[in-house]
C-alpha atoms as a PDB file:
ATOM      1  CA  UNK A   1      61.026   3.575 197.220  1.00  0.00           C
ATOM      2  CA  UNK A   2      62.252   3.704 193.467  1.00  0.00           C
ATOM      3  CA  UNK A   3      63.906   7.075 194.307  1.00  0.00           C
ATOM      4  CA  UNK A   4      67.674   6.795 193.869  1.00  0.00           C
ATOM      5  CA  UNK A   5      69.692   8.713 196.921  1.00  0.00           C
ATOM      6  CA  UNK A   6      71.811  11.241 195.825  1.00  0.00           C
ATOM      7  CA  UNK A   7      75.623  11.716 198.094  1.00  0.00           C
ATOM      8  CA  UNK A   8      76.851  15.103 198.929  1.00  0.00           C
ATOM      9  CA  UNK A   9      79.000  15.304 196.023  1.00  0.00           C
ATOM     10  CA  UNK A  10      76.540  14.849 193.571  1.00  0.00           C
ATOM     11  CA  UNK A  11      74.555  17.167 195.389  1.00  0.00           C
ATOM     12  CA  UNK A  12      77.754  19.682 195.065  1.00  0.00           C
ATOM     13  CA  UNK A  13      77.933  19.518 191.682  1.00  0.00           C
ATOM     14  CA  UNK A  14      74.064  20.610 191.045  1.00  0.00           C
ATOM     15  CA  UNK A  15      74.424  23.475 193.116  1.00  0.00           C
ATOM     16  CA  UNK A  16      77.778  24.308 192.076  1.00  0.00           C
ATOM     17  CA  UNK A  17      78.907  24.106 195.560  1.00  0.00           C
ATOM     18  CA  UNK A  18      81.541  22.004 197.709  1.00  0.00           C
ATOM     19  CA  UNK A  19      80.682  18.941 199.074  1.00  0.00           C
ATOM     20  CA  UNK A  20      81.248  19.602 203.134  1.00  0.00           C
ATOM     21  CA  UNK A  21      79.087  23.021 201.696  1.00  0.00           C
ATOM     22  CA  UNK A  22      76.572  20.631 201.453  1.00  0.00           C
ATOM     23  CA  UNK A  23      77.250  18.627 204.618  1.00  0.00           C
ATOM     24  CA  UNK A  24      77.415  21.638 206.864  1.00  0.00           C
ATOM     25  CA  UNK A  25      73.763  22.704 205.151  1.00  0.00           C
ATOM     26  CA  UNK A  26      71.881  19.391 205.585  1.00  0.00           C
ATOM     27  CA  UNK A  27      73.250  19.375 209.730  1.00  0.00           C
ATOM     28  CA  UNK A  28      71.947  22.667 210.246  1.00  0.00           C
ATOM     29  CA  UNK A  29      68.583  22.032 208.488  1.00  0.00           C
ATOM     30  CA  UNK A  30      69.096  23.878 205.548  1.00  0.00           C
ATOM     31  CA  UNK A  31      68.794  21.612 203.233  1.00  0.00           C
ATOM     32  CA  UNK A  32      66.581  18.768 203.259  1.00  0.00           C
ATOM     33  CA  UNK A  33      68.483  15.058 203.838  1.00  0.00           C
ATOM     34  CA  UNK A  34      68.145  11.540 205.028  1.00  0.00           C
ATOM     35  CA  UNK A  35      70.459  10.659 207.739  1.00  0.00           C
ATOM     36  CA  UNK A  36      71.721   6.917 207.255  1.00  0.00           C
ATOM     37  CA  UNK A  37      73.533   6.514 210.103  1.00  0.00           C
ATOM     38  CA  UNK A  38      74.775   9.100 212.960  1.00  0.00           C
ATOM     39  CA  UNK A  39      78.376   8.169 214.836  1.00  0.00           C
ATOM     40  CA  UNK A  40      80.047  10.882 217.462  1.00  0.00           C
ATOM     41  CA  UNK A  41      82.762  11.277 214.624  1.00  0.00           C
ATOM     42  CA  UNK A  42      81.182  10.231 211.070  1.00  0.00           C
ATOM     43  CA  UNK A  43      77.679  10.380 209.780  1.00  0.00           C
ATOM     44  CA  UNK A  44      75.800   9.099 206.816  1.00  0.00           C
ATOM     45  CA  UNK A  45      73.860  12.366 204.865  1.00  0.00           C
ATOM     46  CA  UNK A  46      72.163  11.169 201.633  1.00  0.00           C
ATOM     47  CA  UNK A  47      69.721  13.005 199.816  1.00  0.00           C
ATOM     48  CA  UNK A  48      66.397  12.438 197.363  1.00  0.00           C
ATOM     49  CA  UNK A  49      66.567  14.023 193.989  1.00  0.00           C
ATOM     50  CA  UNK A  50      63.288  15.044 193.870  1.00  0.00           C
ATOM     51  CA  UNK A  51      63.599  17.237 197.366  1.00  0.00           C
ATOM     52  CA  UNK A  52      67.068  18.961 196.335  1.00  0.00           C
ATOM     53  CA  UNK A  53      65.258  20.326 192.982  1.00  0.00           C
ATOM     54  CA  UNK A  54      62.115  21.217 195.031  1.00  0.00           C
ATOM     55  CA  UNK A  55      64.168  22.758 197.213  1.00  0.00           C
ATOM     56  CA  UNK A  56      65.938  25.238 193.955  1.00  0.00           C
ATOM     57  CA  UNK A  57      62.453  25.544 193.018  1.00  0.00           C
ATOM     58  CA  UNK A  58      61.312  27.470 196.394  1.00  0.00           C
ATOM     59  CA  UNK A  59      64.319  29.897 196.184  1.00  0.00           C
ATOM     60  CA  UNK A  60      64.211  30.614 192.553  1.00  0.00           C
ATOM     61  CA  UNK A  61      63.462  34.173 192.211  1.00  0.00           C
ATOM     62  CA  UNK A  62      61.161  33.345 188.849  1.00  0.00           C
ATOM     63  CA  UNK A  63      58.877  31.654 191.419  1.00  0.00           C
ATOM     64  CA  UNK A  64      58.622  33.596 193.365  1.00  0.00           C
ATOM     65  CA  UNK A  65      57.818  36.740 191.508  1.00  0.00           C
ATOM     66  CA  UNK A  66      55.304  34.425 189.437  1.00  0.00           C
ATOM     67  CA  UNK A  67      53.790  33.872 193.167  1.00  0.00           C
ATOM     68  CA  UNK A  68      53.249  37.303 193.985  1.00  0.00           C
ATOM     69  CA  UNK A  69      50.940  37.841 190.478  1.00  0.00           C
END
């Protein structure tokens, strides 16, 4: 894996949203993660570059009006 994980923060700042944002999104499935490590308290979210801008790509509305044509 050359991939690079990404943390919740830097995840933040591309969507221009607050870290536990982020956090609460990847628990509920929302947004695609890797789970490190999974204690009853604290858990371990990081996340692959290349899935977080796949995952702006599928709700952009340019792609999905380019779909459509």
């Amino acid at each position: 894996m050359t991939e690079a994980l990404l943390t919740s923060e830097e995840v933040a700042e591309l969507l221009a949203l607050k870290p536990q944002t982020v956090r609460d999104a990847a628990w509920r499935g929302r947004l695609p993660c890797v789970r490190l490590w999974q204690g009853k308290k604290k858990s371990l979210l990081r996340f692959r570059r290349s899935e977080i801008e796949a995952f702006i790509l599928e709700r952009s509305v340019l792609a999905k009006r380019d779909s459509k044509n």
